[in-house]
C-alpha atoms as a PDB file:
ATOM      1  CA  UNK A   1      76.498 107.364  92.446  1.00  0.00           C
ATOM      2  CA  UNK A   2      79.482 105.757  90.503  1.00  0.00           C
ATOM      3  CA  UNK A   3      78.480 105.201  86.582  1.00  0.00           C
ATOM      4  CA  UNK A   4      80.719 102.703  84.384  1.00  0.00           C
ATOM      5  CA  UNK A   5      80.723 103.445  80.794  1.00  0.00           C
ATOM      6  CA  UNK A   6      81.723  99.831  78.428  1.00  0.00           C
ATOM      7  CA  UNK A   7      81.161 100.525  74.602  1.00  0.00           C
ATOM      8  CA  UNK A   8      82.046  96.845  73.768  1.00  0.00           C
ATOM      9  CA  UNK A   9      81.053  94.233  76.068  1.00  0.00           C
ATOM     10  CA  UNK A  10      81.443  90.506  75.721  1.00  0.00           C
ATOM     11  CA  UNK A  11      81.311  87.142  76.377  1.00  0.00           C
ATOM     12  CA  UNK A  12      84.725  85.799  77.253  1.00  0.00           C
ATOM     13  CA  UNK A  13      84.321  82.368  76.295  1.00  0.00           C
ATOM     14  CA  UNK A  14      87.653  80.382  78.265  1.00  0.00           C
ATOM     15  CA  UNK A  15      88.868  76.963  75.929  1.00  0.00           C
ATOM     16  CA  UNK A  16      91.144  75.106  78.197  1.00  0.00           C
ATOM     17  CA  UNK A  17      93.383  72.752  75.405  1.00  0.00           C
ATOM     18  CA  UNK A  18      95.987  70.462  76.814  1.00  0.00           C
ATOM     19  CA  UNK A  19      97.458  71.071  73.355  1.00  0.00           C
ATOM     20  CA  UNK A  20      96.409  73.631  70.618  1.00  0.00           C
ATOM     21  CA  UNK A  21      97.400  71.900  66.965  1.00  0.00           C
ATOM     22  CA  UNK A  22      96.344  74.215  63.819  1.00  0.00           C
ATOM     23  CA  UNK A  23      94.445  72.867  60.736  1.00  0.00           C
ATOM     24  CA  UNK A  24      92.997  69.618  62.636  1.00  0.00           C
ATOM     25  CA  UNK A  25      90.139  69.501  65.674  1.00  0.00           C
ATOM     26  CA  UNK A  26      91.361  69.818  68.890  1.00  0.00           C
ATOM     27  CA  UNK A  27      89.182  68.956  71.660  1.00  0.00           C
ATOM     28  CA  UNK A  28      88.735  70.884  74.871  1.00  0.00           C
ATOM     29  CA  UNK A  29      89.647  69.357  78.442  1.00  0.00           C
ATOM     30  CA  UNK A  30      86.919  72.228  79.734  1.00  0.00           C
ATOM     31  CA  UNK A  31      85.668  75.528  79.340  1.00  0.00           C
ATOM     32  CA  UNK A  32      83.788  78.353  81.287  1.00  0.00           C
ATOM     33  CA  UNK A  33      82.174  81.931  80.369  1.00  0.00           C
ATOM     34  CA  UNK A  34      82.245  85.305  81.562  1.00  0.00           C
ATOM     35  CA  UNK A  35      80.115  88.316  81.281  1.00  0.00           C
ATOM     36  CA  UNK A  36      82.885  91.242  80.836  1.00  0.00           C
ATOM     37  CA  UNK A  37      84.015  94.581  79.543  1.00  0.00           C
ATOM     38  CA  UNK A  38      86.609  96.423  81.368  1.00  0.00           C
ATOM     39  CA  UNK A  39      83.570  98.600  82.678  1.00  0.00           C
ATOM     40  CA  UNK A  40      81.353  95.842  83.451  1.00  0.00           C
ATOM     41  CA  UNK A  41      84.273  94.130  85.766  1.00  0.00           C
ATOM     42  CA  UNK A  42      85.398  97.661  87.647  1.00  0.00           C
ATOM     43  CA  UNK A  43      80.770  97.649  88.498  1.00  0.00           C
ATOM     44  CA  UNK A  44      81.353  93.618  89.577  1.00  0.00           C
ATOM     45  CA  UNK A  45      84.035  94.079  92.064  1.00  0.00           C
ATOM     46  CA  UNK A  46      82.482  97.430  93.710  1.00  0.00           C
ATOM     47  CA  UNK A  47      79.153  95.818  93.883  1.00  0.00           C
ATOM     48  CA  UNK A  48      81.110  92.841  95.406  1.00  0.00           C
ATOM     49  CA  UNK A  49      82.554  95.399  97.100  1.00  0.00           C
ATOM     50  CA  UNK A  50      79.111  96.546  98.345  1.00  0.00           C
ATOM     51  CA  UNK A  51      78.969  99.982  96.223  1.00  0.00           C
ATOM     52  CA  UNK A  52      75.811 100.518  94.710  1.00  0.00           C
ATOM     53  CA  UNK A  53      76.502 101.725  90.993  1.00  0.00           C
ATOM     54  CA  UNK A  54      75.328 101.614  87.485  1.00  0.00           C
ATOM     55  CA  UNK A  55      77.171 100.165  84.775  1.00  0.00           C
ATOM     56  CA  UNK A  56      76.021 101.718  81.241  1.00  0.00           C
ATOM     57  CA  UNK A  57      76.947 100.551  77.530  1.00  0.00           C
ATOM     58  CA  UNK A  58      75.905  99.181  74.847  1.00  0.00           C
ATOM     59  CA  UNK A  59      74.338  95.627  73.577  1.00  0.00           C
ATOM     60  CA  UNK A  60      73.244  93.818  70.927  1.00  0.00           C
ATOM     61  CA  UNK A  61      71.303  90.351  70.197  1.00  0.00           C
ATOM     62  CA  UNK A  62      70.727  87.223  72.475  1.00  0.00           C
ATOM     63  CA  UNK A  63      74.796  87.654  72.978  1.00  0.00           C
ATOM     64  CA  UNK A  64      73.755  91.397  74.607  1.00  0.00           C
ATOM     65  CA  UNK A  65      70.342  89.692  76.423  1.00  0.00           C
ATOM     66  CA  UNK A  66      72.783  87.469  77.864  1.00  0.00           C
ATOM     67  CA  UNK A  67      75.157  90.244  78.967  1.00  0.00           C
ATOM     68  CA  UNK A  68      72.644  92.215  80.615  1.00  0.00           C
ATOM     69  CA  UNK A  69      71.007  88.949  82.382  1.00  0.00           C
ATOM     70  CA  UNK A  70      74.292  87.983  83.430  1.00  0.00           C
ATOM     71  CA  UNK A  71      75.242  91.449  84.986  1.00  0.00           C
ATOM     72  CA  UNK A  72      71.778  91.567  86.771  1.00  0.00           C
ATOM     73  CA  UNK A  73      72.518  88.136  88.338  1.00  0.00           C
ATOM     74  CA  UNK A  74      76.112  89.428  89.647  1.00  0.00           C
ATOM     75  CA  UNK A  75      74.098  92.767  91.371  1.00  0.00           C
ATOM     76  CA  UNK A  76      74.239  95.292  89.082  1.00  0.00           C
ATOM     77  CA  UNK A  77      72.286  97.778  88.196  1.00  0.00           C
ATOM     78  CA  UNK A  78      72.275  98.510  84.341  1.00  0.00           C
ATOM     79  CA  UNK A  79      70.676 100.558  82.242  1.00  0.00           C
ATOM     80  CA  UNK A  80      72.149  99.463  79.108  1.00  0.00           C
ATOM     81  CA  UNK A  81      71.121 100.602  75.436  1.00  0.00           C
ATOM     82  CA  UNK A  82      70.104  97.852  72.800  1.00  0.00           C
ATOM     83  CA  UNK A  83      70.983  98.432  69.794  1.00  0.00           C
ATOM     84  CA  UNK A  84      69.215  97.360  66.809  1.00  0.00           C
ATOM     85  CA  UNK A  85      71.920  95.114  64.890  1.00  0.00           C
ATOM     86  CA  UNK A  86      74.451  92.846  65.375  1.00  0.00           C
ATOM     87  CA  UNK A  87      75.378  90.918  68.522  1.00  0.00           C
ATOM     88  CA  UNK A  88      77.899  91.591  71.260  1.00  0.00           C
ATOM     89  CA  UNK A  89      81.190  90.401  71.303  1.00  0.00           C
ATOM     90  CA  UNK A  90      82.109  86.532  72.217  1.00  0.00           C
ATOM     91  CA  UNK A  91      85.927  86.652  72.791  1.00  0.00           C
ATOM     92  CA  UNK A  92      87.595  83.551  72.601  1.00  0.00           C
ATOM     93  CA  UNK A  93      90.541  82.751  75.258  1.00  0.00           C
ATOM     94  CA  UNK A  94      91.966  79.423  74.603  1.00  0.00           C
ATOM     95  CA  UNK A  95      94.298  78.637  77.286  1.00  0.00           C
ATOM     96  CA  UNK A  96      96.577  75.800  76.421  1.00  0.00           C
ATOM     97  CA  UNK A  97     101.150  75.166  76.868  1.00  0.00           C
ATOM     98  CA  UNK A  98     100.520  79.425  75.505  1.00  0.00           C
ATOM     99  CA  UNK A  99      97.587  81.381  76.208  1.00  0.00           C
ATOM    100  CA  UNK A 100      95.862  82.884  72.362  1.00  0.00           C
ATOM    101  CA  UNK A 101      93.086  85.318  72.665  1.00  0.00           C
ATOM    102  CA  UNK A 102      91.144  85.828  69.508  1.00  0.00           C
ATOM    103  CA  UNK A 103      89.023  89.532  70.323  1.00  0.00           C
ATOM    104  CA  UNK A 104      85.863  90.239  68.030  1.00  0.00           C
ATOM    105  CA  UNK A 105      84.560  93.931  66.845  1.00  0.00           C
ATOM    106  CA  UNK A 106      81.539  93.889  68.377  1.00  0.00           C
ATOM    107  CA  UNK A 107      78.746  95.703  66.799  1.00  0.00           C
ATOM    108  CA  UNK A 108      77.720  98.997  64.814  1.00  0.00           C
ATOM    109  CA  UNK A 109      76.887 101.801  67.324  1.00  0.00           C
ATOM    110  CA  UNK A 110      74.987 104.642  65.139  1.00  0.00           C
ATOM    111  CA  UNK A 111      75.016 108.300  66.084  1.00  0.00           C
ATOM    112  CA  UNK A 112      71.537 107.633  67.370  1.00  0.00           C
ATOM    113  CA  UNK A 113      72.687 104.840  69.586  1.00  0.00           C
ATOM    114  CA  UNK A 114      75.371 107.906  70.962  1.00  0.00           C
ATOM    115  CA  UNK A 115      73.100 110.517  71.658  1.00  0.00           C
ATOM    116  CA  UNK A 116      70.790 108.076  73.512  1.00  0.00           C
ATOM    117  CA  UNK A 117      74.681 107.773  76.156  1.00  0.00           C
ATOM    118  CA  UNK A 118      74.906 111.656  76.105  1.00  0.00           C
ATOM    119  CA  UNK A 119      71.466 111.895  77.464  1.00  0.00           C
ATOM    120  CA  UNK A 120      71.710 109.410  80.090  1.00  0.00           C
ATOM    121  CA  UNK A 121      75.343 111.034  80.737  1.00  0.00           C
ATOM    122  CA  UNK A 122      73.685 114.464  81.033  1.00  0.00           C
ATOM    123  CA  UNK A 123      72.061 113.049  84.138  1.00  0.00           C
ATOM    124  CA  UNK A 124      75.223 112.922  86.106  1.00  0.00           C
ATOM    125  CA  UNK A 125      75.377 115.233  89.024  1.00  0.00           C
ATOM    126  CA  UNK A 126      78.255 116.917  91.213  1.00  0.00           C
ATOM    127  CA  UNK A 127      79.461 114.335  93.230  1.00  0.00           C
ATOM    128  CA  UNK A 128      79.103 111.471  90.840  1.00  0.00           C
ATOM    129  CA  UNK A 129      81.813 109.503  89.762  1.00  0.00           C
ATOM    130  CA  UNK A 130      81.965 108.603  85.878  1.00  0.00           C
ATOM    131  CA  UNK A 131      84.152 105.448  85.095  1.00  0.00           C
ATOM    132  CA  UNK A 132      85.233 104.942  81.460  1.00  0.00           C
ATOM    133  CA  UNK A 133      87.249 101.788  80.639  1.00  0.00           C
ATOM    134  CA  UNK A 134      88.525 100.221  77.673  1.00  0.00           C
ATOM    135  CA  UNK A 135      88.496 100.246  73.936  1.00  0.00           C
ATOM    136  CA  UNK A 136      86.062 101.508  71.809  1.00  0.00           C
ATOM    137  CA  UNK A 137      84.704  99.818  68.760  1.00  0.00           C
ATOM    138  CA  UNK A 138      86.233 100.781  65.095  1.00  0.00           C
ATOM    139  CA  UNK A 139      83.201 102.225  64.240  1.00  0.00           C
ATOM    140  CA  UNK A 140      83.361 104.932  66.601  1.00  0.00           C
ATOM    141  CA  UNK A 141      85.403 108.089  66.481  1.00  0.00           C
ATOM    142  CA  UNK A 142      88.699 108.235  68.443  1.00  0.00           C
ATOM    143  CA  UNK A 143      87.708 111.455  70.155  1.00  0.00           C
ATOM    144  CA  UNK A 144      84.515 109.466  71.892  1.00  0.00           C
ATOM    145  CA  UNK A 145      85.865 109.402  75.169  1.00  0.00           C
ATOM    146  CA  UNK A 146      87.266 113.627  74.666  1.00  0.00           C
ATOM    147  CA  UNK A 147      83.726 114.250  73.787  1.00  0.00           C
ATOM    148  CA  UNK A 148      82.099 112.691  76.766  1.00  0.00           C
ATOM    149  CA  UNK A 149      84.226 114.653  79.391  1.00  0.00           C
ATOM    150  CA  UNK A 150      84.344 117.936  77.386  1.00  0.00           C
ATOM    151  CA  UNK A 151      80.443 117.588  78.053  1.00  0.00           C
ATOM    152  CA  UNK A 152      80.746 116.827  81.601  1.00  0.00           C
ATOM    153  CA  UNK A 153      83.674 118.838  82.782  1.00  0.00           C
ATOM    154  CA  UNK A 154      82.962 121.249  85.359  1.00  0.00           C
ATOM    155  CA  UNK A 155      79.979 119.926  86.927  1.00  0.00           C
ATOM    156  CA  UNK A 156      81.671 118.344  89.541  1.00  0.00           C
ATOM    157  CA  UNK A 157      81.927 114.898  88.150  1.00  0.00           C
ATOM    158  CA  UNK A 158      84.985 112.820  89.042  1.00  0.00           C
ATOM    159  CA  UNK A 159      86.371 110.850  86.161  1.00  0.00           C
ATOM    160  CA  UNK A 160      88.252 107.402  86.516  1.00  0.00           C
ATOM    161  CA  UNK A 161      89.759 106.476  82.497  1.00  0.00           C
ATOM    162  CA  UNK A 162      91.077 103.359  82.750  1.00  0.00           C
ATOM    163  CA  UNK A 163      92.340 103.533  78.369  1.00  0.00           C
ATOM    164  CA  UNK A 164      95.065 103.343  76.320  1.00  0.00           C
ATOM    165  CA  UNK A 165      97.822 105.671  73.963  1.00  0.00           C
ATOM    166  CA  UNK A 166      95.099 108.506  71.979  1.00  0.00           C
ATOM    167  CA  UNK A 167      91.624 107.632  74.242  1.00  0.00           C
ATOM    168  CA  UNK A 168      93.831 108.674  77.374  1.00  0.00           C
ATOM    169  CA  UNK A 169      96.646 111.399  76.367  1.00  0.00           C
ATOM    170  CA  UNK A 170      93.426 113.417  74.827  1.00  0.00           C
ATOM    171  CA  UNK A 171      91.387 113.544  78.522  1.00  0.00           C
ATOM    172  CA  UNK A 172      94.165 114.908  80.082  1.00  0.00           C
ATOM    173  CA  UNK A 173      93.532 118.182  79.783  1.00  0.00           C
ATOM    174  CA  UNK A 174      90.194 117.760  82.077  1.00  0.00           C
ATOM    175  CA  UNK A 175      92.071 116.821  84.531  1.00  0.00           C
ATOM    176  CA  UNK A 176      90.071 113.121  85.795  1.00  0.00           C
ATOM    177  CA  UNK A 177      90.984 112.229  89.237  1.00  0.00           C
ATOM    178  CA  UNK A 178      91.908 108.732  87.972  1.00  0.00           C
ATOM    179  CA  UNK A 179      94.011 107.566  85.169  1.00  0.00           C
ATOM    180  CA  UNK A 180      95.735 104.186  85.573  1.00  0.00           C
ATOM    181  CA  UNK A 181      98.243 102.869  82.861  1.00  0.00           C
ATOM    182  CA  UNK A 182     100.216 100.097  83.376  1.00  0.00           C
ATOM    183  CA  UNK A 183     104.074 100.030  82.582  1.00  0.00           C
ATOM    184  CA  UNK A 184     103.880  98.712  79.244  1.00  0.00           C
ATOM    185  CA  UNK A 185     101.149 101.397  78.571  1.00  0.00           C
ATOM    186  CA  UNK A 186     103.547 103.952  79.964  1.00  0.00           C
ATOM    187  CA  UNK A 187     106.538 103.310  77.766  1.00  0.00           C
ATOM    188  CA  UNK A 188     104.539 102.891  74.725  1.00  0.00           C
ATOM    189  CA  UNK A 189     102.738 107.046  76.039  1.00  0.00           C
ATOM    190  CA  UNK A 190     105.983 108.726  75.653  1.00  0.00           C
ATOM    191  CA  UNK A 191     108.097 106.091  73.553  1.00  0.00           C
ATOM    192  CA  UNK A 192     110.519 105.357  75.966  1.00  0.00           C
ATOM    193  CA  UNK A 193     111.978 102.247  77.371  1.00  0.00           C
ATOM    194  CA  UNK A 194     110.685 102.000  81.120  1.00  0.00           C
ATOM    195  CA  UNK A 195     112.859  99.607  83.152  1.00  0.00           C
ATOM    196  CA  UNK A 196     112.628 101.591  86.790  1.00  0.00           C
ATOM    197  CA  UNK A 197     110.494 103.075  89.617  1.00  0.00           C
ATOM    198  CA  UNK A 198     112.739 106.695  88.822  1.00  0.00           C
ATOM    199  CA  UNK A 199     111.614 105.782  85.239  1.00  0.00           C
ATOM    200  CA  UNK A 200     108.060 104.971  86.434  1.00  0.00           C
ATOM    201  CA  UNK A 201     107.575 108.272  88.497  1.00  0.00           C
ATOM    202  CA  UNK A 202     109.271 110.326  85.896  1.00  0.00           C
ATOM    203  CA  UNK A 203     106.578 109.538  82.910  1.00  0.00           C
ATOM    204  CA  UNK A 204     103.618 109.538  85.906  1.00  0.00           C
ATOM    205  CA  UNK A 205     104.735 113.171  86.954  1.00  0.00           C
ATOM    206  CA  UNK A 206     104.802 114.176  83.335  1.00  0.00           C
ATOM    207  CA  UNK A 207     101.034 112.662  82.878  1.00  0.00           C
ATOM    208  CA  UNK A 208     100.350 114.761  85.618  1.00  0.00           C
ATOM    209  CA  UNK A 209     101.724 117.835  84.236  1.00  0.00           C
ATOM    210  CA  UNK A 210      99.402 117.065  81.527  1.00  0.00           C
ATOM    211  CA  UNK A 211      96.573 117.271  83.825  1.00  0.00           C
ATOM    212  CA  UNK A 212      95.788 114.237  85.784  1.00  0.00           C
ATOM    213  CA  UNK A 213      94.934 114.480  89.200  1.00  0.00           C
ATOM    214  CA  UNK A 214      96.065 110.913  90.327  1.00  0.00           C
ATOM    215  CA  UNK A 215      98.358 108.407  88.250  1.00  0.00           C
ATOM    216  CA  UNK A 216      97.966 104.372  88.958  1.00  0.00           C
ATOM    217  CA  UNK A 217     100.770 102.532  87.712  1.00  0.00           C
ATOM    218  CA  UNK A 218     100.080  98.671  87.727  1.00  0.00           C
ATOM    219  CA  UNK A 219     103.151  96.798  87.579  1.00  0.00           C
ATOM    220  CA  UNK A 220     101.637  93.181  87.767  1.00  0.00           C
ATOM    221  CA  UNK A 221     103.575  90.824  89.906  1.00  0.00           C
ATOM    222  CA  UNK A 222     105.780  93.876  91.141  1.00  0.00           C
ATOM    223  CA  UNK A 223     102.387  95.557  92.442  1.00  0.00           C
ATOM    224  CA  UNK A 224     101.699  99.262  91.739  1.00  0.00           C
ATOM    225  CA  UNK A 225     102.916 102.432  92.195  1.00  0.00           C
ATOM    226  CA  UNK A 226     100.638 105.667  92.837  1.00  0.00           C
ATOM    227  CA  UNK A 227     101.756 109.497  92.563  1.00  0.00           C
ATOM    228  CA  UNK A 228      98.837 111.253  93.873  1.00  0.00           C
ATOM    229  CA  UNK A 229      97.452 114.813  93.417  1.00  0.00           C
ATOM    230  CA  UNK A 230      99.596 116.087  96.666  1.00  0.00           C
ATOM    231  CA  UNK A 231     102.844 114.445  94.302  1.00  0.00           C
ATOM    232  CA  UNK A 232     103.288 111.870  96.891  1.00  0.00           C
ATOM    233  CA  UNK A 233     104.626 108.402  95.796  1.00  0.00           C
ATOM    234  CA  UNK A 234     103.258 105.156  97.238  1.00  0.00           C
ATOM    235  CA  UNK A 235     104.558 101.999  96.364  1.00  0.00           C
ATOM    236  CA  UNK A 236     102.540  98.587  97.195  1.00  0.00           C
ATOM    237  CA  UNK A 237     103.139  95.276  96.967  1.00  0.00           C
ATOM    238  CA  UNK A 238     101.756  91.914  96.189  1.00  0.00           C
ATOM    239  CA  UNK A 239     100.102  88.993  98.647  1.00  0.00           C
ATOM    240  CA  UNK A 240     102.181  85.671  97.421  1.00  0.00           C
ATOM    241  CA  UNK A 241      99.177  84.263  95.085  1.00  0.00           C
ATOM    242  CA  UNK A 242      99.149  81.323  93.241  1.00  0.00           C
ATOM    243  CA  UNK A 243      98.211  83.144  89.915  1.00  0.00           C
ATOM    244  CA  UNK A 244      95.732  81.408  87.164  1.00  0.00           C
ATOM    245  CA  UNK A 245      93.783  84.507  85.603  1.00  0.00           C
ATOM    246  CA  UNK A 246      95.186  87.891  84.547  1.00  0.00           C
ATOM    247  CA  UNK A 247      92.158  88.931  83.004  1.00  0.00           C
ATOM    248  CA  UNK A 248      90.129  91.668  84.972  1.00  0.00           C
ATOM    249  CA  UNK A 249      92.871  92.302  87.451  1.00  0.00           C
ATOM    250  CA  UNK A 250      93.654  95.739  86.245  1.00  0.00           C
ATOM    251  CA  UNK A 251      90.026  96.536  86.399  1.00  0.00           C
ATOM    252  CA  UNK A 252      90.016  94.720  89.763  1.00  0.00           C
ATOM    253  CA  UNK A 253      92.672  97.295  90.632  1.00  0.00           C
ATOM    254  CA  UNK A 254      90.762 100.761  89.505  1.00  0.00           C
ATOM    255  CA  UNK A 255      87.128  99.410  91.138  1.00  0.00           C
ATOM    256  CA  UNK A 256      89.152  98.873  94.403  1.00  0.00           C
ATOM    257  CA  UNK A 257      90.877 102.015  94.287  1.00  0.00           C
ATOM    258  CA  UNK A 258      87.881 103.479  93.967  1.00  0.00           C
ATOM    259  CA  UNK A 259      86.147 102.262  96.682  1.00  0.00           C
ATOM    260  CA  UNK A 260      89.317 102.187  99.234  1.00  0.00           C
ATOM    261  CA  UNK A 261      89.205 106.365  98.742  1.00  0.00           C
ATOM    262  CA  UNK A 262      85.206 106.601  98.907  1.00  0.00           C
ATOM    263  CA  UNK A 263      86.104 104.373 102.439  1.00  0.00           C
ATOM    264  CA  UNK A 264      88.356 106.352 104.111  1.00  0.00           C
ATOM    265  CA  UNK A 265      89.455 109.426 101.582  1.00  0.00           C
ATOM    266  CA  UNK A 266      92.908 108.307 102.050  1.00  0.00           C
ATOM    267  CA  UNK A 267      95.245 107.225  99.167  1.00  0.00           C
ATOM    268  CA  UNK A 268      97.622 104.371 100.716  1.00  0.00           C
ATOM    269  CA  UNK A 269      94.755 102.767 101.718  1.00  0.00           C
ATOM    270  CA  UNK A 270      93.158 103.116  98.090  1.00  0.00           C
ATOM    271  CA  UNK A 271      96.198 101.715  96.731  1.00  0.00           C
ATOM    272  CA  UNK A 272      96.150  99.075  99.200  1.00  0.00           C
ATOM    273  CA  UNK A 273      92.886  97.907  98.620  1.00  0.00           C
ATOM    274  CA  UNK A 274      93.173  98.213  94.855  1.00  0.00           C
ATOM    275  CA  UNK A 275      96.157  95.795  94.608  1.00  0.00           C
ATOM    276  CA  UNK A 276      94.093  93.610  96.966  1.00  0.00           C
ATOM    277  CA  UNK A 277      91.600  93.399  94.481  1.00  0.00           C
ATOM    278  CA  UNK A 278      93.408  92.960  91.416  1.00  0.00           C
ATOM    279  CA  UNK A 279      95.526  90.198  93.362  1.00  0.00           C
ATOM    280  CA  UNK A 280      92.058  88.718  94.627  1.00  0.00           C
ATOM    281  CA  UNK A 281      91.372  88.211  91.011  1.00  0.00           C
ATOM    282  CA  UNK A 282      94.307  87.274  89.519  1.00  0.00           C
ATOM    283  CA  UNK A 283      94.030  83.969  91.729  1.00  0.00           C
ATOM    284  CA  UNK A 284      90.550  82.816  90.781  1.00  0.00           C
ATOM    285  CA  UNK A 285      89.385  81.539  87.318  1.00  0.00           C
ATOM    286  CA  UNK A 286      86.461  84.638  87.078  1.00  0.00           C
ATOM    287  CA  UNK A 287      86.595  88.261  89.467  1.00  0.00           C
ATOM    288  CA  UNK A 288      87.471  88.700  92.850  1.00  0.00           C
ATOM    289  CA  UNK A 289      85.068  87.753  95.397  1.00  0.00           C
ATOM    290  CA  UNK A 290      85.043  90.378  98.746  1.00  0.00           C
ATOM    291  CA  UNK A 291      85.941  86.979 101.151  1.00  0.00           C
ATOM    292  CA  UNK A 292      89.193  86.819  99.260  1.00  0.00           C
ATOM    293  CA  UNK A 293      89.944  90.704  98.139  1.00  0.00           C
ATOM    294  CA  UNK A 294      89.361  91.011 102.503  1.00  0.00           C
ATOM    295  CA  UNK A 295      92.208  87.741 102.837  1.00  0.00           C
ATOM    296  CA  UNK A 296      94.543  89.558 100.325  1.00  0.00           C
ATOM    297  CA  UNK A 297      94.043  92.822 102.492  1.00  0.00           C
ATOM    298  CA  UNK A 298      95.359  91.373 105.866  1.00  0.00           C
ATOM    299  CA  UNK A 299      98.674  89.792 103.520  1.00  0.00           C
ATOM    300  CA  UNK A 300      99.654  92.777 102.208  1.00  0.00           C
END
């Protein structure tokens, strides 16, 4: 079974302004909402996908009902914990002549509200695959995600982290199959200036050294670039897409990835069907449905 881990889910609430003016009302030309969570989109696109998994996390309020309703309706399975206070994040894209995101903090997750995820994590058997995705709330330690595979290592699990600078270097060292930064992630790892695939490869290898198995490098319009655990490099590119929605596509990416190497147990065509995906999505105003992730596959 694949798992999904999202400690702060939201609402993305999407404005659409012809023209965004501070300090008077501006009026919207339309809007639309979206149930998401870096975790929550990597379960949407393999259940698309037709992967049975179950997305965990946390909730809170009617914001966290709604959530959990919404997820159901998209075919997932979830077995989400509610927790007492608060209300789950609305995040607020306003998409006008620039594009302003305004991200909440989401609620208070108590100690309690953690052991109740290390008990459903202890359930995880060998074979599993455990996807963690995302930031983590302010409220919870830094080490959260270092915690959750120091209990879990060795039991056969694979782990996908999909995270950024601290939540990812400190995995590392148990070694999860699946770790996929993109560039500006990667320069901002080792401090460097990344400007080429020699560049690319060079900070992926050294990620490696640190223990990953397998390094995806998205690379947006440019596609990605994968050094897997055999050090092999594949490169892949994009499908010409007219794009209108960035949002989810890296997630797109990793849940495709996934599924292309559950398929066939063969990276190029992991990596193929991972950029697929994330293209798939970056064309359409909400995730990637299979009908166009299968048109993207026959372009690229």
């Amino acid at each position: 079974m694949i798992y999904t881990v999202t400690f702060n889910p939201a609402i993305d609430y999407v404005v659409n302004i012809d023209s965004m003016t501070f300090g008077i009302t501006n009026r919207s030309t339309g809007e639309n909402y979206y149930y998401g969570g870096k975790g929550i989109n990597v379960s949407t696109i393999l259940s698309n996908l037709g992967l049975d998994n179950i997305a965990l996390g946390f909730v809170a309020g009617f914001t966290g009902d709604a959530i959990e309703k919404g997820a159901i309706e998209a075919g997932i399975k979830t077995d989400f914990i509610h927790l007492k206070d608060g209300i789950s994040r609305i995040n607020i894209k306003i998409k006008s002549k620039e594009e302003t995101e305004i991200n909440c903090q989401g609620p208070n997750i108590t100690d309690e509200d953690i052991d109740k995820l290390f008990k459903q994590l202890d359930k995880l058997e060998s074979g599993d695959t455990l996807v963690l995705a995302g930031s983590i709330p302010n409220t919870l330690p830094q080490d959260i995600y270092e915690n959750i595979l120091a209990k879990l290592s060795g039991r056969g699990i694979r782990f996908v982290v999909d995270a950024t600078q601290k939540l990812l270097m400190n995995v590392l060292k148990y070694k999860p199959f699946l770790i996929k930064p993109n560039k500006q992630e990667l320069s901002e790892m080792f401090s460097v200036e990344i400007n080429t695939q020699e560049d690319i490869v060079k900070y992926g290898r050294k990620l490696q050294e640190m223990g990953a198995v397998n390094v995806l490098v998205s690379l947006g319009g440019e596609g990605a670039l994968l050094i897997d655990e055999f050090s092999e490099i594949h490169t892949m590119g994009v499908a010409k897409v007219n794009v209108i929605n960035t949002v989810g596509s890296g997630d797109s990416m990793v849940a495709g990835f996934i599924a292309g190497f559950m398929e066939k147990n063969d990276y190029s065509y992991a990596l193929k069907l991972g950029t697929a995906c994330g293209g798939a999505t970056a064309m359409l105003p909400g995730l990637a449905t299979k009908e166009k992730i299968n048109e993207l596959l026959n372009q690229i």
